[in-house]
Protein backbone atom coordinates (compact mmCIF):
# COMPACT_ATOMS: atom_id res chain seq x y z
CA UNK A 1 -3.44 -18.41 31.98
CA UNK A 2 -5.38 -16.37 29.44
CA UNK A 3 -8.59 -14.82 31.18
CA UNK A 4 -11.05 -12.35 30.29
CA UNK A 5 -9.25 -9.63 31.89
CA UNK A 6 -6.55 -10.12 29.22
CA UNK A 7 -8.91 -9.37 26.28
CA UNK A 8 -10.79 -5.96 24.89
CA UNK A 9 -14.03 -6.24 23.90
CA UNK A 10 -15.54 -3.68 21.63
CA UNK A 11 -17.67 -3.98 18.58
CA UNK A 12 -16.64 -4.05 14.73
CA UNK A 13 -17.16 -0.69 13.52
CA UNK A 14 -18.51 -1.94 10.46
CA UNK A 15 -20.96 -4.81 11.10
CA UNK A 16 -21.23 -3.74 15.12
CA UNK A 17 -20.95 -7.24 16.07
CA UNK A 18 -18.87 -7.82 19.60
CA UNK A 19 -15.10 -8.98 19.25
CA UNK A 20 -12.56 -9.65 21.29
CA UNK A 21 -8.86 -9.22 20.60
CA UNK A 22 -5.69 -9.54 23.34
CA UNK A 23 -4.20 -6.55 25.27
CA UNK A 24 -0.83 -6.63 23.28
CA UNK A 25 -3.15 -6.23 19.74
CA UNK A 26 -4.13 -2.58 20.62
CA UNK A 27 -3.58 -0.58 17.30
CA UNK A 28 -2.80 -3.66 15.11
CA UNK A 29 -4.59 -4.65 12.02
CA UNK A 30 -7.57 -7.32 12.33
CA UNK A 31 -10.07 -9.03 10.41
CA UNK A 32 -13.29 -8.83 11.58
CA UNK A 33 -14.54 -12.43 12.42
CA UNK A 34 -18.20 -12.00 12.04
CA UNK A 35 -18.20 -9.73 8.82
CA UNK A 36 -15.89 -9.07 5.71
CA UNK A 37 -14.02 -6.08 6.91
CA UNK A 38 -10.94 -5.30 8.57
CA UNK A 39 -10.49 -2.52 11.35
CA UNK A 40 -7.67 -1.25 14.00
CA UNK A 41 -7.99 -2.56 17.84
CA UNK A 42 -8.51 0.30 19.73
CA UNK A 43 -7.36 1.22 23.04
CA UNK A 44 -9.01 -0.18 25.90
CA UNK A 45 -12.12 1.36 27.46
CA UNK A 46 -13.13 2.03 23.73
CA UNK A 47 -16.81 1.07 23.00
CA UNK A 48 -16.09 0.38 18.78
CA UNK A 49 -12.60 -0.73 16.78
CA UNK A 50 -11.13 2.14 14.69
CA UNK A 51 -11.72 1.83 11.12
CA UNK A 52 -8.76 1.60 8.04
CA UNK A 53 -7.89 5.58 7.70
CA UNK A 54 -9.03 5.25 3.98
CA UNK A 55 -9.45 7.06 1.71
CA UNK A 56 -6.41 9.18 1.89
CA UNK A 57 -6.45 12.54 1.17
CA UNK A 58 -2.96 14.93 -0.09
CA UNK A 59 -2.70 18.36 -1.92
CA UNK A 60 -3.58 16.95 -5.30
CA UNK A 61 -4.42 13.32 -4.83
CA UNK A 62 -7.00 10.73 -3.34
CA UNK A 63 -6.14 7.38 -2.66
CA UNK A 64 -8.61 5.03 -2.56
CA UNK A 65 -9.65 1.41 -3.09
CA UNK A 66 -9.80 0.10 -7.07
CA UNK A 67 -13.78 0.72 -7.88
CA UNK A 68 -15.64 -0.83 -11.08
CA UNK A 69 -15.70 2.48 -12.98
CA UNK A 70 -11.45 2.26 -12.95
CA UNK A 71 -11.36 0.45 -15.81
CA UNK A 72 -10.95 2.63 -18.69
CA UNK A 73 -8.25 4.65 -16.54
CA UNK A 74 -6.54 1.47 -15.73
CA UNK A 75 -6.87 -0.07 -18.76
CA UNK A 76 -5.04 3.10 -20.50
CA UNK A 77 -2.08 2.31 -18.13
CA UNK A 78 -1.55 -1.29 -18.14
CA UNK A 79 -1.89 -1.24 -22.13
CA UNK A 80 1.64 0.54 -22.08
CA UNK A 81 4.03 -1.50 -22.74
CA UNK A 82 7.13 1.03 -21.33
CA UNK A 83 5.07 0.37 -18.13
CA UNK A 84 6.76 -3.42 -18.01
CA UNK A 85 9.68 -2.22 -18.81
CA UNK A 86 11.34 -2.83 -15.31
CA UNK A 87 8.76 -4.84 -13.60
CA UNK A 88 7.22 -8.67 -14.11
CA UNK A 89 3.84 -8.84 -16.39
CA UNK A 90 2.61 -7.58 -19.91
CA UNK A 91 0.36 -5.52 -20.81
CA UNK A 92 -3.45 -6.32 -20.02
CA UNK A 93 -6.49 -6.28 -22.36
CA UNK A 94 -10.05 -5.21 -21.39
CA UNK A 95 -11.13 -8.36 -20.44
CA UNK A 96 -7.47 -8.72 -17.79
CA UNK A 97 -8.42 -5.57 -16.19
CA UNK A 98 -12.11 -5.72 -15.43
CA UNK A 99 -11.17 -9.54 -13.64
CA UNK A 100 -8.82 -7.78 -11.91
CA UNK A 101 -11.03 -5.86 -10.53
CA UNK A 102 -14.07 -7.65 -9.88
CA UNK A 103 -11.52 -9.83 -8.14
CA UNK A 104 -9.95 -6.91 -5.83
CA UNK A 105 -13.16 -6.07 -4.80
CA UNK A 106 -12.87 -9.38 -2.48
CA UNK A 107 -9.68 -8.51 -1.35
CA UNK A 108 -9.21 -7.42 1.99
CA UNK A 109 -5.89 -5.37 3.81
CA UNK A 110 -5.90 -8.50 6.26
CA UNK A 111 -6.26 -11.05 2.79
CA UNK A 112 -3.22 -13.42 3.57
CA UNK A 113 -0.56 -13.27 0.49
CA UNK A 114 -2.24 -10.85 -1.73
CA UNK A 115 -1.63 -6.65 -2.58
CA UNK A 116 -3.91 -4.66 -1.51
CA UNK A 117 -4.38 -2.06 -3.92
CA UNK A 118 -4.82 1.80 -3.91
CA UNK A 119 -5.74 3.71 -6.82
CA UNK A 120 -3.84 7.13 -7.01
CA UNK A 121 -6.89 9.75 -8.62
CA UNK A 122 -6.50 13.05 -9.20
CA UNK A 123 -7.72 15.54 -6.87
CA UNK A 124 -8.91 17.83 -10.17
CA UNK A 125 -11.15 15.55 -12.66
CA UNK A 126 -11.17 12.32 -10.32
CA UNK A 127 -8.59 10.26 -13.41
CA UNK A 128 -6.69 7.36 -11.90
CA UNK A 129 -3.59 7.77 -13.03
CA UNK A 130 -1.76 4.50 -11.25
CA UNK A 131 -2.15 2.59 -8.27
CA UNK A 132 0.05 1.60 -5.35
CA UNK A 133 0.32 -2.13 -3.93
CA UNK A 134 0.73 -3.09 -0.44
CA UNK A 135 1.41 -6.89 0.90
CA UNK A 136 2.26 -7.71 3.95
CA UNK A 137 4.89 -10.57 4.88
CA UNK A 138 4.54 -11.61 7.97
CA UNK A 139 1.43 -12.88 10.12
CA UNK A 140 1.19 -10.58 13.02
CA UNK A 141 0.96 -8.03 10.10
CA UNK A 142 4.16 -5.30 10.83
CA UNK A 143 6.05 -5.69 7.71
CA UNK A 144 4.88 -4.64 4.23
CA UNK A 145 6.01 -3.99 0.62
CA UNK A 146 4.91 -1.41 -1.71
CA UNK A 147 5.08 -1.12 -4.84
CA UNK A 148 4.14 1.92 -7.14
CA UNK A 149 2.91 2.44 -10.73
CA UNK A 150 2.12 5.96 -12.55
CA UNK A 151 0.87 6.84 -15.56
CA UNK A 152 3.66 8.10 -17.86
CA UNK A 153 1.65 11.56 -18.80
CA UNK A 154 1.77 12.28 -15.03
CA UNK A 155 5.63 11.46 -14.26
CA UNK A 156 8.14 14.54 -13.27
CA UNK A 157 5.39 16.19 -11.79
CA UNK A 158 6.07 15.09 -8.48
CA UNK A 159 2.97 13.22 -8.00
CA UNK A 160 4.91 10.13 -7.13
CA UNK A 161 6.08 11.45 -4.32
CA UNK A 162 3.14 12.78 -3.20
CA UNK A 163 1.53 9.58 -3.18
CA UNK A 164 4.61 7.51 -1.63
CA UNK A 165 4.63 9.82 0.99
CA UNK A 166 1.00 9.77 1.86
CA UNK A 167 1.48 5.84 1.43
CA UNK A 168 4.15 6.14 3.90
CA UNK A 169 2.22 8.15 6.01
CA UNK A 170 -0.94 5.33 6.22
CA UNK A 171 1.87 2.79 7.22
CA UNK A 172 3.35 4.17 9.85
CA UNK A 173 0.42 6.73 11.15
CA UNK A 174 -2.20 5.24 10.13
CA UNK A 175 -1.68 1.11 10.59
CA UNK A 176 1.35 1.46 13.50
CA UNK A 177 3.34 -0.98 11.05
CA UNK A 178 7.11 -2.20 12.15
CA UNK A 179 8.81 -1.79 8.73
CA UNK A 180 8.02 -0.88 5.04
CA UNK A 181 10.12 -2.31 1.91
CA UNK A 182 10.23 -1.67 -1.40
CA UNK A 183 12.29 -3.46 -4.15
CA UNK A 184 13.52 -1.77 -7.25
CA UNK A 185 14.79 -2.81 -10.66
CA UNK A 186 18.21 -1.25 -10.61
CA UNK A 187 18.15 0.41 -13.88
CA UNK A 188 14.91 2.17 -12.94
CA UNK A 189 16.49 4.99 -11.25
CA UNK A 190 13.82 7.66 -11.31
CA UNK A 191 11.89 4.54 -9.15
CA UNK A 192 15.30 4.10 -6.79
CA UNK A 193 15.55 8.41 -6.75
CA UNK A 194 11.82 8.23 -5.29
CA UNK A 195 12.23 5.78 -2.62
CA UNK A 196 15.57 7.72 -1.59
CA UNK A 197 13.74 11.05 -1.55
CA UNK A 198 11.03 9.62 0.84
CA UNK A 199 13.51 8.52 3.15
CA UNK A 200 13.91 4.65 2.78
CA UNK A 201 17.50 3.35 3.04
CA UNK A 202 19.41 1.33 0.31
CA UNK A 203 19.73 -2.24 2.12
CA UNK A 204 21.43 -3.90 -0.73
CA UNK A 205 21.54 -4.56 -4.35
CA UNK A 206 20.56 -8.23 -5.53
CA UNK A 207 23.00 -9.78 -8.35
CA UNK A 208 21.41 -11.05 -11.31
CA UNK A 209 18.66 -12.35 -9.38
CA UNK A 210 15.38 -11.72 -11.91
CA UNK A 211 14.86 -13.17 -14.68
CA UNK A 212 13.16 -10.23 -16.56
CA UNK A 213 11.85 -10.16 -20.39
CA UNK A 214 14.52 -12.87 -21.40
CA UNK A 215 18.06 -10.97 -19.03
CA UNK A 216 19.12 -11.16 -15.32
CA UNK A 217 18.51 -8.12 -14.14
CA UNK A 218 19.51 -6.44 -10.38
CA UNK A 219 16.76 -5.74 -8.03
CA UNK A 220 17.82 -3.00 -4.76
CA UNK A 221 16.41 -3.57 -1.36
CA UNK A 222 14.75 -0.20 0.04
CA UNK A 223 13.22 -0.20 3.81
CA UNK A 224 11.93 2.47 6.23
CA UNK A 225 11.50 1.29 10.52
CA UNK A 226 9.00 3.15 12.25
CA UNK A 227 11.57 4.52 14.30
CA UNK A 228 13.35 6.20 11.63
CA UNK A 229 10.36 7.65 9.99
CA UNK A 230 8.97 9.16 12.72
CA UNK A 231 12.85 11.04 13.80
CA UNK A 232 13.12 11.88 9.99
CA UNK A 233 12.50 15.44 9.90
CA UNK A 234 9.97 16.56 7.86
CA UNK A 235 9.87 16.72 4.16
CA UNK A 236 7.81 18.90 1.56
CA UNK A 237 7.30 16.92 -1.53
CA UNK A 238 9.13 18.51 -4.43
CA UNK A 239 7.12 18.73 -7.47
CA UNK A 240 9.90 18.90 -10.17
């Protein structure tokens, strides 16, 4: 029997309307049901829900939600064609990138079957300089897959790193998540070199299995458990 004793009642920290979620959904991602925000449950006894830890701050980068004023930035990267090179999609004209992001600004982290994306800014200046894509696959919302894109003028400065690692760090810190996954052309080793150096573990490499700008191509299976992230000792990103 389900009674009131087996629910925590706090208020949304964002609309500070009064919700209710079960014991066994302390620290887990919600959706607020009264406003169009997400939050974390908090423990019990707590008088408000926790809010998203966003934006996130490293050494040189910020990352934060897409915003309107993106779109030059974004457009310079998704007008590269060498960006496709291992991944679905063409390149984008003006018009592609400012629906895009009128349309993220709807999105939610709770929005079933649909990234959420970050945009990766420089600390010094405030340019985006790529973005990083998170989706989760399950409903209870423990398992997610990332995907990361950078600006070719900022590659082999170790900024990728930085920002998988703080990325990393929002999963498993931040959100409590189960498991994090990332999949990986297999030609695209500076991409399959990154996800190593962060700590994820090679699960398997996928035969011919994407069709990708007219070839099969292999795709490797990455993934990270809570468990093993937080044993991992810890790592300083290496900026060369």
């Amino acid at each position: 029997m389900i009674t009131e004793e087996n629910f925590i009642d706090f208020k949304c920290p964002h609309c500070h309307e009064p919700v209710a979620f079960p014991h066994e959904s302390i620290g887990s991602l919600q959706a607020c049901p009264s406003c169009p925000e997400s939050f974390l449950v908090p423990e019990v006894g707590s008088e408000v829900g926790n809010q998203i830890p966003l934006p996130i701050t490293t050494s040189r980068l910020v990352l934060r939600r897409l915003a309107p004023g993106d779109w030059k930035d974004l457009l310079e990267l998704m007008t590269d064609e060498e960006f496709f090179q291992y991944q679905d999609g063409v390149p984008l004209d003006e018009d592609s990138v400012l629906h895009w992001l009128e349309s993220d600004a709807h999105v939610k982290l709770t929005t079933p079957d649909h990234p959420f994306y970050l945009a990766i800014q420089l600390q010094d200046g405030g340019k985006l300089i790529g973005y990083l894509s998170l989706t989760f696959t399950d409903p209870q919302r423990l398992l997610v897959t990332f995907n990361i894109g950078l600006n070719r003028s900022f590659q082999r400065k170790g900024l990728a790193l930085e920002a998988a690692e703080a990325v990393l760090g929002f999963c498993f810190e931040g959100l409590k998540l189960h498991r994090v996954t990332s999949l990986c052309d297999s030609r695209n080793t500076a991409a399959c070199r990154l996800l190593e150096q962060v700590g994820m573990r090679r699960e398997g490499e996928f035969l011919k299995n994407k069709w990708l700008h007219g070839e099969w191509t292999n795709s490797i299976w990455y993934a990270l458990l809570a468990e093993e992230y937080h044993e991992a000792p810890t790592k300083a990103s290496d900026p060369s």
